[in-house]
PDB file of N, CA and C in Angstrom:
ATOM      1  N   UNK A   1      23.113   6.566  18.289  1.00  0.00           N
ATOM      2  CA  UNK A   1      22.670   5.314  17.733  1.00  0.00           C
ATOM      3  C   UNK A   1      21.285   5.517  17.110  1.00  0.00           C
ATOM      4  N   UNK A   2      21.175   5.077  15.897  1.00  0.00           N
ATOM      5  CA  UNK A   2      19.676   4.919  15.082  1.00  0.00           C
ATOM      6  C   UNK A   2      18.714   3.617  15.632  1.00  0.00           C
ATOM      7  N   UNK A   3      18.119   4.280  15.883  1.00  0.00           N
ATOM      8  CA  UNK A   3      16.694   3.027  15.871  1.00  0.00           C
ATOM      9  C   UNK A   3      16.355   2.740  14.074  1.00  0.00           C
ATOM     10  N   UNK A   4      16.251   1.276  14.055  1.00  0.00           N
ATOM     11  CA  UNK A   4      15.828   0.988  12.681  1.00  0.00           C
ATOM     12  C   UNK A   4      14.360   1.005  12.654  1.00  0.00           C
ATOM     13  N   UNK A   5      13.410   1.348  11.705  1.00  0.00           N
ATOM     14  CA  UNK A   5      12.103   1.385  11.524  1.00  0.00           C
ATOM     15  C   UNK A   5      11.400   0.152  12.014  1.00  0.00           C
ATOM     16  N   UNK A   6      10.593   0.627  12.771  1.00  0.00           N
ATOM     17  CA  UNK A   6       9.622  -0.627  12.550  1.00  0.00           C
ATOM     18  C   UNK A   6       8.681  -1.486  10.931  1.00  0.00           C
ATOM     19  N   UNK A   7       8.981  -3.082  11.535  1.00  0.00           N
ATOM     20  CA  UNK A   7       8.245  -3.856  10.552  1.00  0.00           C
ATOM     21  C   UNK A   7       6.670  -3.324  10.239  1.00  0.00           C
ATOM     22  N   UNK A   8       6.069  -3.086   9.545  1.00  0.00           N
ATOM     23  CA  UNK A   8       4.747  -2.528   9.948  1.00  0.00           C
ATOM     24  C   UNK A   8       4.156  -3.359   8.158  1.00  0.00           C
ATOM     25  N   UNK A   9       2.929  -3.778   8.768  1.00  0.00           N
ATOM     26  CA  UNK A   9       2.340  -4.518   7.725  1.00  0.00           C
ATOM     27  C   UNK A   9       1.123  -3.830   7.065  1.00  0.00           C
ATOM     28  N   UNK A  10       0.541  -2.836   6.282  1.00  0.00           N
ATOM     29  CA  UNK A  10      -0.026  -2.319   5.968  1.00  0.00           C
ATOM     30  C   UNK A  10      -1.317  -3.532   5.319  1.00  0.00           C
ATOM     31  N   UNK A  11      -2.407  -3.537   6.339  1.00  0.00           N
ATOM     32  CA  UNK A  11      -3.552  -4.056   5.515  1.00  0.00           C
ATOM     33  C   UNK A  11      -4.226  -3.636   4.707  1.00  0.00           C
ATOM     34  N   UNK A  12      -5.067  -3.798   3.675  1.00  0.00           N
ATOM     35  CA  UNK A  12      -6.040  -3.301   3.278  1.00  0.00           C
ATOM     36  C   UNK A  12      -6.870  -2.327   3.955  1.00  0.00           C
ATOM     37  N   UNK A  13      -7.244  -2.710   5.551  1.00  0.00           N
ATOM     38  CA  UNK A  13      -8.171  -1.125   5.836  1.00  0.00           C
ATOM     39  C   UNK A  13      -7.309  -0.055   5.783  1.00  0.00           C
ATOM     40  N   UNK A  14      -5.956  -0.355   5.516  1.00  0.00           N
ATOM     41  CA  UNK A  14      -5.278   1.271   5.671  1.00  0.00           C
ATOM     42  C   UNK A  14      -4.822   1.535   4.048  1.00  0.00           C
ATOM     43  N   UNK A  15      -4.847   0.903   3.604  1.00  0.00           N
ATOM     44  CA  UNK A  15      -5.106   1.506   2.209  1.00  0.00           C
ATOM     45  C   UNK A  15      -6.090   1.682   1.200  1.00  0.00           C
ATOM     46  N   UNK A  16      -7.228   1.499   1.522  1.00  0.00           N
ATOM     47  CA  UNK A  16      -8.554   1.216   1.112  1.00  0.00           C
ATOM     48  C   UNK A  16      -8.616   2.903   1.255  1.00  0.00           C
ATOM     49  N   UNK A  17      -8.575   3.702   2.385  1.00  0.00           N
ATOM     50  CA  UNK A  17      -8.505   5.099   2.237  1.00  0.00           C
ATOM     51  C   UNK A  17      -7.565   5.764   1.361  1.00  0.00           C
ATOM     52  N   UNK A  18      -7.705   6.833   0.650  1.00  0.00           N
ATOM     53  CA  UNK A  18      -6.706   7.194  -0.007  1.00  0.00           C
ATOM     54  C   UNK A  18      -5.970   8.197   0.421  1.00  0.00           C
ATOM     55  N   UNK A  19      -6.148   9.140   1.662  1.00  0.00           N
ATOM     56  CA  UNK A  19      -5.822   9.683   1.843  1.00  0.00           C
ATOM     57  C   UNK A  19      -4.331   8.888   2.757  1.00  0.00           C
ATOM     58  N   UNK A  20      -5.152   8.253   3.806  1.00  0.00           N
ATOM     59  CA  UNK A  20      -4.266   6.967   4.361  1.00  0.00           C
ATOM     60  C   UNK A  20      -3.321   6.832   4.039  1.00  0.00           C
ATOM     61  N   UNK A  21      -4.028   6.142   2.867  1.00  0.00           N
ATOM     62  CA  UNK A  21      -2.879   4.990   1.902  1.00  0.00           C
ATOM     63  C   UNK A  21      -1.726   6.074   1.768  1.00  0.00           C
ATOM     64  N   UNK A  22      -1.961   7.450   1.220  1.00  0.00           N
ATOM     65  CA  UNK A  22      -0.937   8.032   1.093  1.00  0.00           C
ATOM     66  C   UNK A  22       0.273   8.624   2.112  1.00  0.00           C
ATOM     67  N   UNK A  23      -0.535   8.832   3.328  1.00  0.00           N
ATOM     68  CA  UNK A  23       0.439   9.361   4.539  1.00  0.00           C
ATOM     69  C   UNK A  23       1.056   8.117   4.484  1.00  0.00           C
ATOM     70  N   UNK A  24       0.777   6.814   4.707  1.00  0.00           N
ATOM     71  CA  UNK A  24       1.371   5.446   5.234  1.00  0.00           C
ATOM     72  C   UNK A  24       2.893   5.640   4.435  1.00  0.00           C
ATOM     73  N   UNK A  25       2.413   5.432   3.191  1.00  0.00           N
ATOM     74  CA  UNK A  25       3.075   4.954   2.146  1.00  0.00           C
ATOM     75  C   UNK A  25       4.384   5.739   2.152  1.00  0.00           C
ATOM     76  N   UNK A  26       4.142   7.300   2.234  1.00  0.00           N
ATOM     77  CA  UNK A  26       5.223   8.275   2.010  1.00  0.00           C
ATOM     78  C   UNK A  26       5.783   8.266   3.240  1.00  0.00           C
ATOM     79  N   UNK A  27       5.176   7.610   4.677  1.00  0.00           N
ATOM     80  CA  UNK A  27       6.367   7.486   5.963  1.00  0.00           C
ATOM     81  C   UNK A  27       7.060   6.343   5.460  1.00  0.00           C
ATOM     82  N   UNK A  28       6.697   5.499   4.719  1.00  0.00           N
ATOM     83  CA  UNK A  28       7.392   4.051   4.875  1.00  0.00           C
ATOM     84  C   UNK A  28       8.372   4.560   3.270  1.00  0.00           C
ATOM     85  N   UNK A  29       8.624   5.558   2.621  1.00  0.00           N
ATOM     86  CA  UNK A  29       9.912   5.945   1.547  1.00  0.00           C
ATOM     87  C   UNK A  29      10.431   6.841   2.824  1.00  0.00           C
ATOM     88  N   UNK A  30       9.836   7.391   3.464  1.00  0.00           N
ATOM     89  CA  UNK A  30      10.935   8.484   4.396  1.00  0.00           C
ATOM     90  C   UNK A  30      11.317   7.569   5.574  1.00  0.00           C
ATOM     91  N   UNK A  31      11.524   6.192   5.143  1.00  0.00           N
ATOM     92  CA  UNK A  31      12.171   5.103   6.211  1.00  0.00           C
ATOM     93  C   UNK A  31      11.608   5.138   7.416  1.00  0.00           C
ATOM     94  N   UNK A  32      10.402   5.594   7.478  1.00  0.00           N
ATOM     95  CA  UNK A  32      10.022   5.658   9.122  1.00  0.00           C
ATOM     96  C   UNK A  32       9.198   4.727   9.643  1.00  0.00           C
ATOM     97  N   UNK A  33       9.022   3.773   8.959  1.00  0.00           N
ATOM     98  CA  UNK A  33       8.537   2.326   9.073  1.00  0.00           C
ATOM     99  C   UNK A  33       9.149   1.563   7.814  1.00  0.00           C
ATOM    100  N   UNK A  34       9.143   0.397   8.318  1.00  0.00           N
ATOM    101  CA  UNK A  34       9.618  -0.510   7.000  1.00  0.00           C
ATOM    102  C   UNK A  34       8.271  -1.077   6.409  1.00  0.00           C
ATOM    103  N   UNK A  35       7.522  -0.925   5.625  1.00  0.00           N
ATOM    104  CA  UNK A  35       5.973  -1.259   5.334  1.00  0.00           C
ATOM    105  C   UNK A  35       6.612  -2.839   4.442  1.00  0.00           C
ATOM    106  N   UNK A  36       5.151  -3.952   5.004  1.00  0.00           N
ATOM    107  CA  UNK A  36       5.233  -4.671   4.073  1.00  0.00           C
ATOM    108  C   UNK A  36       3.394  -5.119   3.557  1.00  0.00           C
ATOM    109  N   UNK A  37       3.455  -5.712   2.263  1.00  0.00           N
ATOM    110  CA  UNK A  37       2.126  -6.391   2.125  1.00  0.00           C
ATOM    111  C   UNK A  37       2.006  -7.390   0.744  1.00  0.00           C
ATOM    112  N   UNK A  38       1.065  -8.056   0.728  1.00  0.00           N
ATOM    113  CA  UNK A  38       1.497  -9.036   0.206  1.00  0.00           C
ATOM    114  C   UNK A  38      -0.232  -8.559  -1.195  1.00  0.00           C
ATOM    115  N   UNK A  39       0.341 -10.147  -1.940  1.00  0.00           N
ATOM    116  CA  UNK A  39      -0.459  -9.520  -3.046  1.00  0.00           C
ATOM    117  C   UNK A  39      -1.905  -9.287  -3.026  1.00  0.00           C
ATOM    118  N   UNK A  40      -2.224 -10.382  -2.025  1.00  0.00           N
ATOM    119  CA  UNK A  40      -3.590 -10.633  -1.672  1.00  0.00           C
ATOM    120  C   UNK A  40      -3.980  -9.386  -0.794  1.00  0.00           C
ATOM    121  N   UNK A  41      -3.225  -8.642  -0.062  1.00  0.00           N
ATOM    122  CA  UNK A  41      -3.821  -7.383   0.396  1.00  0.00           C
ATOM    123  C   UNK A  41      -3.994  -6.496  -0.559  1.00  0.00           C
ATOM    124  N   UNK A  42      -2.990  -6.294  -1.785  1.00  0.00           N
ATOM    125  CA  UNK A  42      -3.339  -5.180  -2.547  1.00  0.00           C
ATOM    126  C   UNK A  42      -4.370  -5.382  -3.696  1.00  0.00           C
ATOM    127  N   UNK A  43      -5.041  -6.871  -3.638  1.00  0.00           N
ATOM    128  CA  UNK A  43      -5.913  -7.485  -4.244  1.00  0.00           C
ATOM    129  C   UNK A  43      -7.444  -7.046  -3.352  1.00  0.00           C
ATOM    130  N   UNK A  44      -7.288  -6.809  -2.180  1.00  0.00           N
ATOM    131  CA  UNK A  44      -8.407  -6.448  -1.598  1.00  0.00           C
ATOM    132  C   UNK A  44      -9.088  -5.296  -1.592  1.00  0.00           C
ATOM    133  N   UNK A  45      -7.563  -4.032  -1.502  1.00  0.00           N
ATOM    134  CA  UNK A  45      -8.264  -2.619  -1.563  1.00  0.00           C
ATOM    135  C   UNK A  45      -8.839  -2.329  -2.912  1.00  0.00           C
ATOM    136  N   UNK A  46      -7.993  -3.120  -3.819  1.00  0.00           N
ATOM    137  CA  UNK A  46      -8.017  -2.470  -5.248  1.00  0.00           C
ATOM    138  C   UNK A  46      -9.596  -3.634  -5.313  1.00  0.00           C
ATOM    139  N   UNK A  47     -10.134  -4.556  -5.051  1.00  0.00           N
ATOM    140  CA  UNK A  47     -11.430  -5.172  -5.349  1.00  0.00           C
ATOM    141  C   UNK A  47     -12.670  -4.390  -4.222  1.00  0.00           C
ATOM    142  N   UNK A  48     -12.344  -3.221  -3.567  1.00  0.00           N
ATOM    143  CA  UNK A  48     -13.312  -2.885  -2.490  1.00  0.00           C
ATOM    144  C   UNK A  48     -13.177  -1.562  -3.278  1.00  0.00           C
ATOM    145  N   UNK A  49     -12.119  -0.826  -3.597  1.00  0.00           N
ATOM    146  CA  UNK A  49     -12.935   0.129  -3.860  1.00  0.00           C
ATOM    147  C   UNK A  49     -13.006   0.227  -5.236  1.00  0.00           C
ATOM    148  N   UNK A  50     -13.273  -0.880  -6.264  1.00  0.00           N
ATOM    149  CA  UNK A  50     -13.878  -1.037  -7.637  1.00  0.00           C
ATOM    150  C   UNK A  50     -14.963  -0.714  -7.647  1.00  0.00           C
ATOM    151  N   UNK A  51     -15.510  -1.541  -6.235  1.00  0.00           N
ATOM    152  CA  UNK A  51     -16.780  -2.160  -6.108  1.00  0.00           C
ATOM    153  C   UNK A  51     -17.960  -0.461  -5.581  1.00  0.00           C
ATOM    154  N   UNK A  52     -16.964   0.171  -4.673  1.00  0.00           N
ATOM    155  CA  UNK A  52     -17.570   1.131  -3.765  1.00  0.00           C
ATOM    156  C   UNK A  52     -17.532   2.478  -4.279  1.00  0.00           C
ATOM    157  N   UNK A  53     -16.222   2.675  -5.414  1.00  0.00           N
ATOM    158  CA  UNK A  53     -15.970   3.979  -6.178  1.00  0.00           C
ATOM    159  C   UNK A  53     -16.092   3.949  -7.752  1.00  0.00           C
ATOM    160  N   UNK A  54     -17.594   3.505  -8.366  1.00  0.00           N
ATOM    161  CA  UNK A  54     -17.335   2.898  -9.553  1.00  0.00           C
ATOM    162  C   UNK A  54     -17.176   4.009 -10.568  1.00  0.00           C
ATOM    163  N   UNK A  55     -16.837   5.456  -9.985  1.00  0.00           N
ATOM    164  CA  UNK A  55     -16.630   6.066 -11.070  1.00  0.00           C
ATOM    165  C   UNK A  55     -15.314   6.743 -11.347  1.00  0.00           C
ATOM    166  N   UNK A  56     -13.877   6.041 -10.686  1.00  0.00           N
ATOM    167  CA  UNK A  56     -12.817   5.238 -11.187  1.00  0.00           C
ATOM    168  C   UNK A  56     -12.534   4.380 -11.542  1.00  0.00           C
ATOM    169  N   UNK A  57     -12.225   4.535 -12.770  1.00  0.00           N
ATOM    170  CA  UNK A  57     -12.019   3.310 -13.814  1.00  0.00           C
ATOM    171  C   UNK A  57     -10.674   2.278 -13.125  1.00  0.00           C
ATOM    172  N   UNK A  58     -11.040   0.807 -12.788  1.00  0.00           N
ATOM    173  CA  UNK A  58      -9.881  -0.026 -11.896  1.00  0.00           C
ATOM    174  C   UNK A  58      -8.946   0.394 -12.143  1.00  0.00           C
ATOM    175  N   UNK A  59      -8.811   0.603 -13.542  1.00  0.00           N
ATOM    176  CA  UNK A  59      -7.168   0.795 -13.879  1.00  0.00           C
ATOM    177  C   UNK A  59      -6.297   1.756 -13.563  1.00  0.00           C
ATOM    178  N   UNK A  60      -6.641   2.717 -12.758  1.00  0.00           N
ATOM    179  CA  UNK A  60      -5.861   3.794 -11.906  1.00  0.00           C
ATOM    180  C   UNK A  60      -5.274   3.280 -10.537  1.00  0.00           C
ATOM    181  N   UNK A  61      -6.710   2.062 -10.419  1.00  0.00           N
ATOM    182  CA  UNK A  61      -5.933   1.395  -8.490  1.00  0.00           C
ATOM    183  C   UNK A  61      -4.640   0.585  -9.504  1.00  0.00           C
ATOM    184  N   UNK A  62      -4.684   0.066 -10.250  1.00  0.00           N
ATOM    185  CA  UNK A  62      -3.496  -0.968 -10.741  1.00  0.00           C
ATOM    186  C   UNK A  62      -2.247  -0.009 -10.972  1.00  0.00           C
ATOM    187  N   UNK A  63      -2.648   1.178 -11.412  1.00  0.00           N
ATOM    188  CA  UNK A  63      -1.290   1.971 -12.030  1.00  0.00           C
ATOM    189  C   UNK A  63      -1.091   2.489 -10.006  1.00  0.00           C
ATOM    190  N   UNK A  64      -1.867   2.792  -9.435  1.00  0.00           N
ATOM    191  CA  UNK A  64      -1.292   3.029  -7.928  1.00  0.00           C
ATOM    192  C   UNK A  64      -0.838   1.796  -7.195  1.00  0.00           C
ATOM    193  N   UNK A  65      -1.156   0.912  -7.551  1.00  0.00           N
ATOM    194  CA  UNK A  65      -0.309  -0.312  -6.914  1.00  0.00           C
ATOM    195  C   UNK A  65       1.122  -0.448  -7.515  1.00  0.00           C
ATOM    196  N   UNK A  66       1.332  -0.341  -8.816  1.00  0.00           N
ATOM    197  CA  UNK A  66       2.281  -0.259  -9.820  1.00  0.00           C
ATOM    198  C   UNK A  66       3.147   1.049  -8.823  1.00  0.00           C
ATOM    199  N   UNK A  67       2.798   1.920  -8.711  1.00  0.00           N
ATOM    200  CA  UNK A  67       3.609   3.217  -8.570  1.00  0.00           C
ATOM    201  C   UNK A  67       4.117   2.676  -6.784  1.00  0.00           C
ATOM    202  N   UNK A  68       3.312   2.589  -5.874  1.00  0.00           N
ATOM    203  CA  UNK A  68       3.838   1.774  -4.872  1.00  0.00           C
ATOM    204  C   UNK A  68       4.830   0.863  -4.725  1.00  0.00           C
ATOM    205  N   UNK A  69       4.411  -0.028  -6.012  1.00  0.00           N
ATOM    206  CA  UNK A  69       5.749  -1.730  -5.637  1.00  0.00           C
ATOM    207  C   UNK A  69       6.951  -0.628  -6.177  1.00  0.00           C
ATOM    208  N   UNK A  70       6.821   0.300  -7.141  1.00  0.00           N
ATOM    209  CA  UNK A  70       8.426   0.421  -7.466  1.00  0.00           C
ATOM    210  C   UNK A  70       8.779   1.680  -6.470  1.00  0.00           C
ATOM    211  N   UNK A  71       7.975   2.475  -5.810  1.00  0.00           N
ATOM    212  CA  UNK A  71       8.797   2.951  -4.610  1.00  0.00           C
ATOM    213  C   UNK A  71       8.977   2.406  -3.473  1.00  0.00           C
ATOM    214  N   UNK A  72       8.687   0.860  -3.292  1.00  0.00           N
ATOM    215  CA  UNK A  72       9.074   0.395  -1.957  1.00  0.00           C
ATOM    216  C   UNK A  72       8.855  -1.168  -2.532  1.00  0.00           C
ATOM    217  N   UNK A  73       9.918  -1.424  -3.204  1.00  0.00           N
ATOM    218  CA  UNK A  73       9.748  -2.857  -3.719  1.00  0.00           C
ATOM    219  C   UNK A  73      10.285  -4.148  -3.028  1.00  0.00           C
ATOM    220  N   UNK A  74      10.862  -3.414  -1.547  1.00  0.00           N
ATOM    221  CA  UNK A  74      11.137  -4.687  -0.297  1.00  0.00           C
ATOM    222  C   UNK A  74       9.921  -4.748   0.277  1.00  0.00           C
ATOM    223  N   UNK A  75       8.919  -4.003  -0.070  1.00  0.00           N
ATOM    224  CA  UNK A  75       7.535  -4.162   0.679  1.00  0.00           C
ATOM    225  C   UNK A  75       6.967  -5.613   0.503  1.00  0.00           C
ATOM    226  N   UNK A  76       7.227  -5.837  -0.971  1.00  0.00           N
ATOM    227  CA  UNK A  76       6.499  -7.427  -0.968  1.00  0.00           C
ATOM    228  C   UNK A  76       6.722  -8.477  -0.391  1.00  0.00           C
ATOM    229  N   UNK A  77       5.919  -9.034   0.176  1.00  0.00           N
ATOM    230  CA  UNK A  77       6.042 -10.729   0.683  1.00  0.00           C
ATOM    231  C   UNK A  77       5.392 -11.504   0.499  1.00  0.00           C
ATOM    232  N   UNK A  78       5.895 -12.567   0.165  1.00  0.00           N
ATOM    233  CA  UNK A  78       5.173 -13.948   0.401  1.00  0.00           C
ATOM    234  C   UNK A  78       5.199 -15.268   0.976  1.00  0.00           C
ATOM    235  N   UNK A  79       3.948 -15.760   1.025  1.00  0.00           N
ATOM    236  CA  UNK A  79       3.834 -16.878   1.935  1.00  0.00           C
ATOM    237  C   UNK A  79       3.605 -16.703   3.568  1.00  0.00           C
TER     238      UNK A  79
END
């Protein structure tokens, strides 16, 4: 019998790291958590580290949020 993944809600402090963000992300495509987060979290990492790494231009966190929703696009929720 399979155990199904755990629900696991990825906040902002765990993707605010990038290294993080990346282990998280690639357990939750290798089904080993079911990751979810909503827009306002990916509104937070991507406004913290604008603010903290200004010599990435935002528009790389947007194309990594982009590359995220379409490898795990049951991740989103709302409300």
């Amino acid at each position: 019998m399979a155990l199904e993944p755990c629900v696991v809600v990825l906040d902002a402090c765990v993707l605010y790291p990038f290294h993080l963000k990346n282990i998280v992300v690639q357990v939750a495509v290798d089904r080993l958590i079911d990751a979810r987060w909503m827009d306002v979290i990916h509104d937070e990492w991507i406004r913290s580290l604008a603010a903290n790494v200004s010599a990435i231009p935002i528009g790389r966190f947007h194309v990594t949020r982009r590359l995220m929703e379409a490898a795990l696009p049951q991740a989103a929720v709302a409300g």
